[in-house]
PDB file of N, CA and C in Angstrom:
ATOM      1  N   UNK A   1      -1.627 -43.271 -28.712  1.00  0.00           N
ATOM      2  CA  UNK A   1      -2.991 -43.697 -28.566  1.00  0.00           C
ATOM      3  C   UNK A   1      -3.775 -42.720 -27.689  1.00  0.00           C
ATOM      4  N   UNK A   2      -2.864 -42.218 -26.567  1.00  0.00           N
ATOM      5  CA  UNK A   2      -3.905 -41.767 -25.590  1.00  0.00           C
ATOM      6  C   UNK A   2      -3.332 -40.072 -25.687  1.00  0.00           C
ATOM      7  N   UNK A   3      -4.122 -39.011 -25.966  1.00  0.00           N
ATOM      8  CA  UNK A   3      -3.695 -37.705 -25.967  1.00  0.00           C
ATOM      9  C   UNK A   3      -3.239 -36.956 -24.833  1.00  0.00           C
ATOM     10  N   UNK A   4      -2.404 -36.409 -24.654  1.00  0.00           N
ATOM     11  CA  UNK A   4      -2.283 -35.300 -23.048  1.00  0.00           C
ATOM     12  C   UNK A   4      -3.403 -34.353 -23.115  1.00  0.00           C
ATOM     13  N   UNK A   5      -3.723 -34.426 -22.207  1.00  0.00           N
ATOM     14  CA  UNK A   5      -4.691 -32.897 -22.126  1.00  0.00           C
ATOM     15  C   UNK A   5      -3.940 -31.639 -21.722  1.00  0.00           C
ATOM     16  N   UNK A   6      -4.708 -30.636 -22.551  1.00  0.00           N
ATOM     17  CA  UNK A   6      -3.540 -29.373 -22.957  1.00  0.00           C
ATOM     18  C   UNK A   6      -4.217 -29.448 -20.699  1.00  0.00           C
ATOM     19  N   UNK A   7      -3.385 -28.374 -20.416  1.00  0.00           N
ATOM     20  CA  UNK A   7      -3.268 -28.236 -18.719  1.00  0.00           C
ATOM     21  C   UNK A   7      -4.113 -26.899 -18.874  1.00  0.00           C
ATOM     22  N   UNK A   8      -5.008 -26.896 -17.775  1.00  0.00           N
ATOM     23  CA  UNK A   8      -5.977 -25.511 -17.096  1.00  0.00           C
ATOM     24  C   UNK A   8      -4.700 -24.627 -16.786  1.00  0.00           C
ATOM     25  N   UNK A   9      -5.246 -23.810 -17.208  1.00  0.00           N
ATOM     26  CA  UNK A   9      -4.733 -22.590 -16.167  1.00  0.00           C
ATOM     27  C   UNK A   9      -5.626 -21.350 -15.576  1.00  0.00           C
ATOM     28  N   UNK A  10      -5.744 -21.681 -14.440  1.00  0.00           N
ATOM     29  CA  UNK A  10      -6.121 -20.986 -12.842  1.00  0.00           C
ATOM     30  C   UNK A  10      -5.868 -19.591 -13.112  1.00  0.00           C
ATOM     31  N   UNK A  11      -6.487 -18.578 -13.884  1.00  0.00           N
ATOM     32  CA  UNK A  11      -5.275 -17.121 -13.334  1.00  0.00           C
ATOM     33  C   UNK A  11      -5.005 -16.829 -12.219  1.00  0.00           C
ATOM     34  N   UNK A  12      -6.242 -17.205 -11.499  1.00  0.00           N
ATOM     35  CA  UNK A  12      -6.023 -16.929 -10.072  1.00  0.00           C
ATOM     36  C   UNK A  12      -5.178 -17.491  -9.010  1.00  0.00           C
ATOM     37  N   UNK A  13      -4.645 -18.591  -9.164  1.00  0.00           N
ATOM     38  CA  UNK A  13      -4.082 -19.750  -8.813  1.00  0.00           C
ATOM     39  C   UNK A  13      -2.587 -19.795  -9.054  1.00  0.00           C
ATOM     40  N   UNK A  14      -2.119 -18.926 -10.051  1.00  0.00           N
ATOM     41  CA  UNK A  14      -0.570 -18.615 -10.569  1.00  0.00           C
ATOM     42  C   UNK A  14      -0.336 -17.417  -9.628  1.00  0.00           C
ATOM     43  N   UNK A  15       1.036 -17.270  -9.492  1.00  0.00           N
ATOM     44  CA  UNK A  15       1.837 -16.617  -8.573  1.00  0.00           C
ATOM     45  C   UNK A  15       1.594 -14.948  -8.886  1.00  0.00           C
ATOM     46  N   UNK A  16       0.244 -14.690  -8.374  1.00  0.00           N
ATOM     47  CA  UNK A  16       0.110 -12.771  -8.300  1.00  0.00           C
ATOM     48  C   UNK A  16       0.569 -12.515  -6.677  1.00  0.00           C
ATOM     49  N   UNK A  17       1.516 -11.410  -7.259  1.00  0.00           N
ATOM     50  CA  UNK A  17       1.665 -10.653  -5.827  1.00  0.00           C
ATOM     51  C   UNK A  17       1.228  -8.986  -5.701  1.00  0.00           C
ATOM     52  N   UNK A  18       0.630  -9.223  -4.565  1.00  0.00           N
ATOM     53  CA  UNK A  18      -0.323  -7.929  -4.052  1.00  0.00           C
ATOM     54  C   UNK A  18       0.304  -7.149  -3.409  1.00  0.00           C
ATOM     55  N   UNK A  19      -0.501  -5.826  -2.650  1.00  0.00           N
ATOM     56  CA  UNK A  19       0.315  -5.314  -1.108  1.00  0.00           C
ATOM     57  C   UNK A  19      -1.468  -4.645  -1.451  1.00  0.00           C
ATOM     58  N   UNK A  20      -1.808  -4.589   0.056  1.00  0.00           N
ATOM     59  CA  UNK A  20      -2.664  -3.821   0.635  1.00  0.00           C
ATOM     60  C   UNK A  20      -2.440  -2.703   1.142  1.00  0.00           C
ATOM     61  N   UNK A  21      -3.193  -1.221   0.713  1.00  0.00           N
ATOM     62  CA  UNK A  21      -2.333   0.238   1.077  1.00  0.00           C
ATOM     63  C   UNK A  21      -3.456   0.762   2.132  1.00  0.00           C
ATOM     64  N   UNK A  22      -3.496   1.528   2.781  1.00  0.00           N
ATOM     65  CA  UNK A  22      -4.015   2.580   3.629  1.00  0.00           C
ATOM     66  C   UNK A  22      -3.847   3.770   4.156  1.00  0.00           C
ATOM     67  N   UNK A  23      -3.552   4.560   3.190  1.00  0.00           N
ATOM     68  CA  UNK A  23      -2.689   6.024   3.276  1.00  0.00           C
ATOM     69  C   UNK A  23      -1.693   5.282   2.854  1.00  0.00           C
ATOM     70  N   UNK A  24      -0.471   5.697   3.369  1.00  0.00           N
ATOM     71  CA  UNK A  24       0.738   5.354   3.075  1.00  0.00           C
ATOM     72  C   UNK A  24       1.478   4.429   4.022  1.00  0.00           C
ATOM     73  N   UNK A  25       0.482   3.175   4.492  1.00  0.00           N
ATOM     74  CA  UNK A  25       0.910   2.138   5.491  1.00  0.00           C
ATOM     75  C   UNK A  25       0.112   0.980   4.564  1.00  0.00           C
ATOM     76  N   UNK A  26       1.331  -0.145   4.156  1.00  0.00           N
ATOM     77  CA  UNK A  26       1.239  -1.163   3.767  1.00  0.00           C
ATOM     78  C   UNK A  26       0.615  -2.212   4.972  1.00  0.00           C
ATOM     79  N   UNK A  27      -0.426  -3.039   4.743  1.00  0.00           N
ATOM     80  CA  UNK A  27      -1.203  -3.572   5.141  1.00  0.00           C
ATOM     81  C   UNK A  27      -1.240  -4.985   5.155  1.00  0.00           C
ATOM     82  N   UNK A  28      -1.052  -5.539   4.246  1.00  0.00           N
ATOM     83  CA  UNK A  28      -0.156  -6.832   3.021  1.00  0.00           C
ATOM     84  C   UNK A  28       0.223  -6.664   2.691  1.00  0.00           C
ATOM     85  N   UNK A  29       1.485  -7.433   2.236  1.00  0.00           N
ATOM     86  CA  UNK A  29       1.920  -7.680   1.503  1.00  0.00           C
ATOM     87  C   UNK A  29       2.433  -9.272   1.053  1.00  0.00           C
ATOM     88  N   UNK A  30       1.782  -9.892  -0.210  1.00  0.00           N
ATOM     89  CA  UNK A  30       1.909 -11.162  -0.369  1.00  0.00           C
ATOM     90  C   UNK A  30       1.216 -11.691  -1.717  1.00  0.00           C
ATOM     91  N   UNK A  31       1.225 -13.191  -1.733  1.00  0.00           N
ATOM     92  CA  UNK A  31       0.149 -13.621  -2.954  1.00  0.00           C
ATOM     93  C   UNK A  31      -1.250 -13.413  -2.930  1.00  0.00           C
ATOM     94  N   UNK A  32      -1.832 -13.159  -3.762  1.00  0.00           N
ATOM     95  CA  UNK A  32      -3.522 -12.911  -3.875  1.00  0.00           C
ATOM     96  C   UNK A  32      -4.089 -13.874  -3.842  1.00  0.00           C
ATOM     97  N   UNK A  33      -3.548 -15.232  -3.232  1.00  0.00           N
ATOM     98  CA  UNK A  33      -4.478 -16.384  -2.581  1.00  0.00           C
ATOM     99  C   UNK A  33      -4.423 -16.425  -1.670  1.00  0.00           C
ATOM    100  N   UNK A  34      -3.542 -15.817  -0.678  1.00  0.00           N
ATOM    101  CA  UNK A  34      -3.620 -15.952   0.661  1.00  0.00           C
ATOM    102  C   UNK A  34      -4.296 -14.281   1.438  1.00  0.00           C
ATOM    103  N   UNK A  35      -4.764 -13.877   0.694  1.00  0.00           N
ATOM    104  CA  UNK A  35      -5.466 -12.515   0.364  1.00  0.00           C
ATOM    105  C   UNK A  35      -7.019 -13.098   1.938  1.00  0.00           C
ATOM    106  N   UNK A  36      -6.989 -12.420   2.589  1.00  0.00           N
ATOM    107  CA  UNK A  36      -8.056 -12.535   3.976  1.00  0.00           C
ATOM    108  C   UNK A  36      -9.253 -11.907   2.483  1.00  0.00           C
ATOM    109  N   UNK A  37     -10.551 -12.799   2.761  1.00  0.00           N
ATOM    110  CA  UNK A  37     -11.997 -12.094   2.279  1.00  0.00           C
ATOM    111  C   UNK A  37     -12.609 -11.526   3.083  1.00  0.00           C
ATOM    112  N   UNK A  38     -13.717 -11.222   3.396  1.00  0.00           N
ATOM    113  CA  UNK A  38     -14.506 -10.817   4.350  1.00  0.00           C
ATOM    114  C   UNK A  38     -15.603 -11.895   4.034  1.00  0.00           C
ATOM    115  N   UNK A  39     -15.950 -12.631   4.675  1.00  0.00           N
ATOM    116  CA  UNK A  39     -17.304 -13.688   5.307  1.00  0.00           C
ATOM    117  C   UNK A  39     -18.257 -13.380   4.131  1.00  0.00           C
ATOM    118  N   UNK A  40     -18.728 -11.948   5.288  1.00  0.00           N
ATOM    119  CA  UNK A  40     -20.243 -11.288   4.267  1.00  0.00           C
ATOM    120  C   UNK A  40     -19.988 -11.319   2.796  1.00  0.00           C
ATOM    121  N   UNK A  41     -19.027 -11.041   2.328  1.00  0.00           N
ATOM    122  CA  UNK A  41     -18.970 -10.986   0.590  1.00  0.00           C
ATOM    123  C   UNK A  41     -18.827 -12.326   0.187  1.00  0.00           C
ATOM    124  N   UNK A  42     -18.160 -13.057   0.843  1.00  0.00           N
ATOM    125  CA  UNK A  42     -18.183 -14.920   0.233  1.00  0.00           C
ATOM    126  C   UNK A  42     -19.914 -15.432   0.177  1.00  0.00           C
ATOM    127  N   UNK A  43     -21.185 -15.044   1.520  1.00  0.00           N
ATOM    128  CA  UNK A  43     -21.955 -15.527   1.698  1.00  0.00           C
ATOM    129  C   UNK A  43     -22.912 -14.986   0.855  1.00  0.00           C
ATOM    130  N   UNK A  44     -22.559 -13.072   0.148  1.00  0.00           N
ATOM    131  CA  UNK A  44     -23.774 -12.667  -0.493  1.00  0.00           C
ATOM    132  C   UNK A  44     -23.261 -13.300  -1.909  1.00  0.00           C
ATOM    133  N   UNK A  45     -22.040 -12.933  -2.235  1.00  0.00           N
ATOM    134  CA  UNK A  45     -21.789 -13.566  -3.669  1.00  0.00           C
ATOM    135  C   UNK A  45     -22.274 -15.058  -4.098  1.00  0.00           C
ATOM    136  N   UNK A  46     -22.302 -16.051  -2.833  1.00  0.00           N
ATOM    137  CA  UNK A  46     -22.895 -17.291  -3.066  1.00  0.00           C
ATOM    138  C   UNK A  46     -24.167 -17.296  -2.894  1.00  0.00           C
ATOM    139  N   UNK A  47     -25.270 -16.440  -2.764  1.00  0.00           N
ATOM    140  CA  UNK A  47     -26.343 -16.242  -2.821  1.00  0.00           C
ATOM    141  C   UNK A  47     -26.629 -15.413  -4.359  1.00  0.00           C
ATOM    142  N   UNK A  48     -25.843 -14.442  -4.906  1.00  0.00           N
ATOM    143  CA  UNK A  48     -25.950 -14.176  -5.747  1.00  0.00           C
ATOM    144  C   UNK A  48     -26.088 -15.158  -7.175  1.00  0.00           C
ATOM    145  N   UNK A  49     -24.878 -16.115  -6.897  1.00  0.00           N
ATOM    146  CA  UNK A  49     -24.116 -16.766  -8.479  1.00  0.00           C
ATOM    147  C   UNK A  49     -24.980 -18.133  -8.527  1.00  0.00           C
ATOM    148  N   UNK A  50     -24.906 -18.983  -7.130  1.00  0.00           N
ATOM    149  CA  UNK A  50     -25.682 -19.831  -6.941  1.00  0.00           C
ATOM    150  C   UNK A  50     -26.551 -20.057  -6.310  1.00  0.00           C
ATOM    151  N   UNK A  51     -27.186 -18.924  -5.418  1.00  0.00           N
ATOM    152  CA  UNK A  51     -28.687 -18.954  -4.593  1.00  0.00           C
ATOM    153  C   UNK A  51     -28.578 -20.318  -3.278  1.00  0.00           C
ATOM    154  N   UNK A  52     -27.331 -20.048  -2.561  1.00  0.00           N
ATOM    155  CA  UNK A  52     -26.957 -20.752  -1.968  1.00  0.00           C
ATOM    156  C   UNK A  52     -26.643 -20.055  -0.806  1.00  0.00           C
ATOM    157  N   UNK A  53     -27.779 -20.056   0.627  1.00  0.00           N
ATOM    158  CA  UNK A  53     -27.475 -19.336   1.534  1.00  0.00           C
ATOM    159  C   UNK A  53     -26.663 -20.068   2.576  1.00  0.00           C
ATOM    160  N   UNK A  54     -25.741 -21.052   2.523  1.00  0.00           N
ATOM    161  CA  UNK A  54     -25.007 -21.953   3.449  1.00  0.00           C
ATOM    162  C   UNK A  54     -23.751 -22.671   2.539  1.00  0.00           C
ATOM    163  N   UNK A  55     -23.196 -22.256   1.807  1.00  0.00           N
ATOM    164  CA  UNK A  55     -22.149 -22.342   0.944  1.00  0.00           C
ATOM    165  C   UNK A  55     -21.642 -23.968   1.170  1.00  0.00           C
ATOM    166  N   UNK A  56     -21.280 -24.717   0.251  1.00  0.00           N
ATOM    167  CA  UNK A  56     -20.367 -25.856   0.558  1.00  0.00           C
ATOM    168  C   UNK A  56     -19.220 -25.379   0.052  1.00  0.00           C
ATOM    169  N   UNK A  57     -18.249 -26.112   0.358  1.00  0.00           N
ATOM    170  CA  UNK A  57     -17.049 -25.834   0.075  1.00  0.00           C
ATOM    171  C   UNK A  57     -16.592 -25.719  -1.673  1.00  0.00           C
ATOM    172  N   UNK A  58     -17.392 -26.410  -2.571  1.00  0.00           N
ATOM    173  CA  UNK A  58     -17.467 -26.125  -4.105  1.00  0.00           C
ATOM    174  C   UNK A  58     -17.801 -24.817  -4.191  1.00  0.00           C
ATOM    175  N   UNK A  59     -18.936 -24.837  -3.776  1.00  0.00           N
ATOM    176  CA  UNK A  59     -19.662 -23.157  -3.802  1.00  0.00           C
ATOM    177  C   UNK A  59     -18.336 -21.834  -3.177  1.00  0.00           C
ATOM    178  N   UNK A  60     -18.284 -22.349  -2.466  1.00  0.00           N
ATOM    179  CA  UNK A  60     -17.321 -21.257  -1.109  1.00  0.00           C
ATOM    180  C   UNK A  60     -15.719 -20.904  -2.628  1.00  0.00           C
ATOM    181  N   UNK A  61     -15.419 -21.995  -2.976  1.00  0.00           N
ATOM    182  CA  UNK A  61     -13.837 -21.961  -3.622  1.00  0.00           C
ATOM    183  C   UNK A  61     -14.140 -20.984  -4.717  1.00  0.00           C
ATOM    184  N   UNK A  62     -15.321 -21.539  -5.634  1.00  0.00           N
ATOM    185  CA  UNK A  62     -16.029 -20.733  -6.849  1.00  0.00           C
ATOM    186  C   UNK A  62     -15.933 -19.238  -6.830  1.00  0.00           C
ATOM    187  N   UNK A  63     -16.717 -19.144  -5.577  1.00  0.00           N
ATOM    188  CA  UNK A  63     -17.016 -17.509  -5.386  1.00  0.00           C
ATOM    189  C   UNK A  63     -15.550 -17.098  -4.817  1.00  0.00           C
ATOM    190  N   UNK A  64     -14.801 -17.325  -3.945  1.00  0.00           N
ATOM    191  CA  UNK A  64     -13.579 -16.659  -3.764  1.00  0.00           C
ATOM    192  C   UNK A  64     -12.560 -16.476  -4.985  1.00  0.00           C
ATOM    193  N   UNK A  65     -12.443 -17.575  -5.851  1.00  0.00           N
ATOM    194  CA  UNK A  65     -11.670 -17.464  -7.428  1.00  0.00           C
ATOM    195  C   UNK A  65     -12.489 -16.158  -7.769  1.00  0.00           C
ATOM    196  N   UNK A  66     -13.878 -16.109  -7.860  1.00  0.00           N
ATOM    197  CA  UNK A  66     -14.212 -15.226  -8.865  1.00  0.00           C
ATOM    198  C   UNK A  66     -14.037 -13.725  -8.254  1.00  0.00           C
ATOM    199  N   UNK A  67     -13.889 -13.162  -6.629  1.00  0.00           N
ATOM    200  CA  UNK A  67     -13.882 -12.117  -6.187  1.00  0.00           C
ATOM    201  C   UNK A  67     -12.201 -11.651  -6.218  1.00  0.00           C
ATOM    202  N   UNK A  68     -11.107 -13.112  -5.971  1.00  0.00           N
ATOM    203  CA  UNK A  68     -10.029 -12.769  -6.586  1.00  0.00           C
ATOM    204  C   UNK A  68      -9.616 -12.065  -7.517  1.00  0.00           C
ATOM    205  N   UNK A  69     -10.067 -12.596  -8.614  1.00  0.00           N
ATOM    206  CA  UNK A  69      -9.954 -12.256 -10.029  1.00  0.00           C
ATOM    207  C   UNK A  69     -10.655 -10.795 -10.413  1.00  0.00           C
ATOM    208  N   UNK A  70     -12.035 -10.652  -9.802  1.00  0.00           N
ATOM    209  CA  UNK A  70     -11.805  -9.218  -9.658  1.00  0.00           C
ATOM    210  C   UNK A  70     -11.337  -8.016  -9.194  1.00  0.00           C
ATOM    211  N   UNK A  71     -10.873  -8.324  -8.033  1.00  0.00           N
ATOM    212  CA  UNK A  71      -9.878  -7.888  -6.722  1.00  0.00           C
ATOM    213  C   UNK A  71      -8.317  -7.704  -7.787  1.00  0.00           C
ATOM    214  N   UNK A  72      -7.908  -8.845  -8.498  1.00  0.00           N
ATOM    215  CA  UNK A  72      -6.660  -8.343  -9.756  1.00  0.00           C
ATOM    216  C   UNK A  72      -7.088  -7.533 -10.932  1.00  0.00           C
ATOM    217  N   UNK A  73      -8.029  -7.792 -11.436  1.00  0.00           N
ATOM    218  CA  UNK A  73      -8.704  -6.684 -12.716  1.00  0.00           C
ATOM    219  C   UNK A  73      -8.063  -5.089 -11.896  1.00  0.00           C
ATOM    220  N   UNK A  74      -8.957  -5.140 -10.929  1.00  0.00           N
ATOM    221  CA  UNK A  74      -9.275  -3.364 -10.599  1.00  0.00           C
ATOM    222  C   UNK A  74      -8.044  -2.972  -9.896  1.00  0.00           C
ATOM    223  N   UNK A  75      -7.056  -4.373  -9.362  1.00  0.00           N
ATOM    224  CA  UNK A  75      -5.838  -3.586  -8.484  1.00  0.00           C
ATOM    225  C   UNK A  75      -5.111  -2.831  -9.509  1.00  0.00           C
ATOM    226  N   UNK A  76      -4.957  -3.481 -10.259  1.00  0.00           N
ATOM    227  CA  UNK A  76      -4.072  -2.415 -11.322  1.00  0.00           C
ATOM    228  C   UNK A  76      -4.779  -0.455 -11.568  1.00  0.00           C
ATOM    229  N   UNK A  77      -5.981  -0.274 -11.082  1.00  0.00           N
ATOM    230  CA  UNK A  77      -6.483   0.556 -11.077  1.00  0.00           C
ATOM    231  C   UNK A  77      -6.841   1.500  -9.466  1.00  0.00           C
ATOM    232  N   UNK A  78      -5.907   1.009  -8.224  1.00  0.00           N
ATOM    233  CA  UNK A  78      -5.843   1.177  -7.322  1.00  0.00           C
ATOM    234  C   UNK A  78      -7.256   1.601  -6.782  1.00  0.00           C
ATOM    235  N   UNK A  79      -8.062   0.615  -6.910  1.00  0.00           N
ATOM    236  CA  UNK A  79      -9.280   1.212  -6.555  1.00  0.00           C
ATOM    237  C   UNK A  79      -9.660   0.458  -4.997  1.00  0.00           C
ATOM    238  N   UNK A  80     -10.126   1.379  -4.240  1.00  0.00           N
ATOM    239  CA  UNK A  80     -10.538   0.527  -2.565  1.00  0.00           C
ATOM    240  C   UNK A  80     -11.334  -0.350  -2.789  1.00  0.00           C
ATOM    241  N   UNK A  81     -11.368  -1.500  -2.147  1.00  0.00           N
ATOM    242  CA  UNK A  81     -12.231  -2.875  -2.445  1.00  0.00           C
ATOM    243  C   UNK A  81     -12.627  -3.018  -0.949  1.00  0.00           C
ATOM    244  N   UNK A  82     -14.121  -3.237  -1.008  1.00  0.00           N
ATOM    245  CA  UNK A  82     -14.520  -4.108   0.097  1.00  0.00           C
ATOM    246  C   UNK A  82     -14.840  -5.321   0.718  1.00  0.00           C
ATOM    247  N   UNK A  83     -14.163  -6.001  -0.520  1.00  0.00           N
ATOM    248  CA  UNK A  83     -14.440  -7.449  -0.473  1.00  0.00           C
ATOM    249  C   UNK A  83     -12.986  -8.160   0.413  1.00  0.00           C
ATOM    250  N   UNK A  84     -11.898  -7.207   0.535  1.00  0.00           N
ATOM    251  CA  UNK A  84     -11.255  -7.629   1.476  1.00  0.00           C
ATOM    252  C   UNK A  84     -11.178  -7.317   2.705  1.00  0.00           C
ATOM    253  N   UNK A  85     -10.649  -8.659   3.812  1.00  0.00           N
ATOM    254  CA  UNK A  85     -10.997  -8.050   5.402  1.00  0.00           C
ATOM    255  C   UNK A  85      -9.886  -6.993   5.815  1.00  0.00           C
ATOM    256  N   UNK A  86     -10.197  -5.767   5.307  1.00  0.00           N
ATOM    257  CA  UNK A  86      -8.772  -5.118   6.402  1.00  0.00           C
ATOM    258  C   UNK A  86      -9.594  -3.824   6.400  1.00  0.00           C
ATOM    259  N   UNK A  87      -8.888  -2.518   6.970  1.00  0.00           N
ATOM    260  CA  UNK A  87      -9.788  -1.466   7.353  1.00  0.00           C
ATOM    261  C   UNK A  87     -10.690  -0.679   5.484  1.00  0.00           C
ATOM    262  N   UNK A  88     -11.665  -0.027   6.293  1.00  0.00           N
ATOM    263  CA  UNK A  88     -12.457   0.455   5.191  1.00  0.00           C
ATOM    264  C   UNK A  88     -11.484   1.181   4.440  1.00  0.00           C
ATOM    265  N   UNK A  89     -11.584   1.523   2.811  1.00  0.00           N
ATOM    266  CA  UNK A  89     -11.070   2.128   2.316  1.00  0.00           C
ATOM    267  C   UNK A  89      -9.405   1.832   1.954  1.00  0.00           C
ATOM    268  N   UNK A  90      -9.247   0.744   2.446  1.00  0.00           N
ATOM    269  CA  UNK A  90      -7.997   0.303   2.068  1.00  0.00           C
ATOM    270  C   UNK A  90      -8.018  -0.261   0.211  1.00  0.00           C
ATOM    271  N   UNK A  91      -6.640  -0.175  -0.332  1.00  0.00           N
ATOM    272  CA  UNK A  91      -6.740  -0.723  -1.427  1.00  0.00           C
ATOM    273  C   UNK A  91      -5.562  -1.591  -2.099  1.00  0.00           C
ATOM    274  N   UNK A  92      -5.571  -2.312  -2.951  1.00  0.00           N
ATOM    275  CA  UNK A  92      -5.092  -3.508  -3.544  1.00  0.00           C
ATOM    276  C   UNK A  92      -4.257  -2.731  -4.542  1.00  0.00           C
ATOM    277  N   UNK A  93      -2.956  -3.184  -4.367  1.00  0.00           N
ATOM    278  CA  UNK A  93      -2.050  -2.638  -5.864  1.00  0.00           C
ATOM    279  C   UNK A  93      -1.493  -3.827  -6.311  1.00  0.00           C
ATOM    280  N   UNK A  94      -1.241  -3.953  -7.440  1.00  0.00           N
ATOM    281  CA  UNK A  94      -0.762  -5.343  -8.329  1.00  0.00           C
ATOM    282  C   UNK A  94       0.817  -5.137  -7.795  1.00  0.00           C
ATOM    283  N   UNK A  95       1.958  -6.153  -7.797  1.00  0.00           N
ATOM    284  CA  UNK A  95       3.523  -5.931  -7.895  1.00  0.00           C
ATOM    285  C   UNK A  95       3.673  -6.567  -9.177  1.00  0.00           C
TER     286      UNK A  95
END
């Protein structure tokens, strides 16, 4: 009578593991949810997506999934990201 619903899946939310580089000194190393953001990029991105200069916590989760998920796109492309908190020029590699 009653159907299952097929289950979400989170990409962001399933088990990615990272390491943060800086020259040749690992920085992180761990899952890409427990990945530190930087403030300023959570507060402009929620001004960007939803024009929301004081984030609630819906808003706040939204925008961190979505800077995740780009933060995994480009790690595979070892590119420096500034959307994470660690020194300038550091960068994200996929494991």
């Amino acid at each position: 009578m009653f159907k299952k619903r097929a289950k979400k899946v989170n990409k962001v939310s399933s088990k990615r593991s990272v390491e943060v580089w800086l020259g040749d000194e690992i920085l992180y190393s761990g899952e890409l949810l427990d990945l530190p953001l930087k403030e300023e990029w959570i507060l402009k991105k929620s001004i960007e997506f939803f024009d929301d200069h004081a984030p609630c916590y819906l808003h706040r989760g939204a925008v961190t999934v979505r800077l995740l998920d780009e933060l995994w796109e480009s790690a595979g492309e070892g590119v420096a990201s500034a959307y994470i908190d660690f020194s300038e020029g550091a960068f994200v590699k996929r494991l």
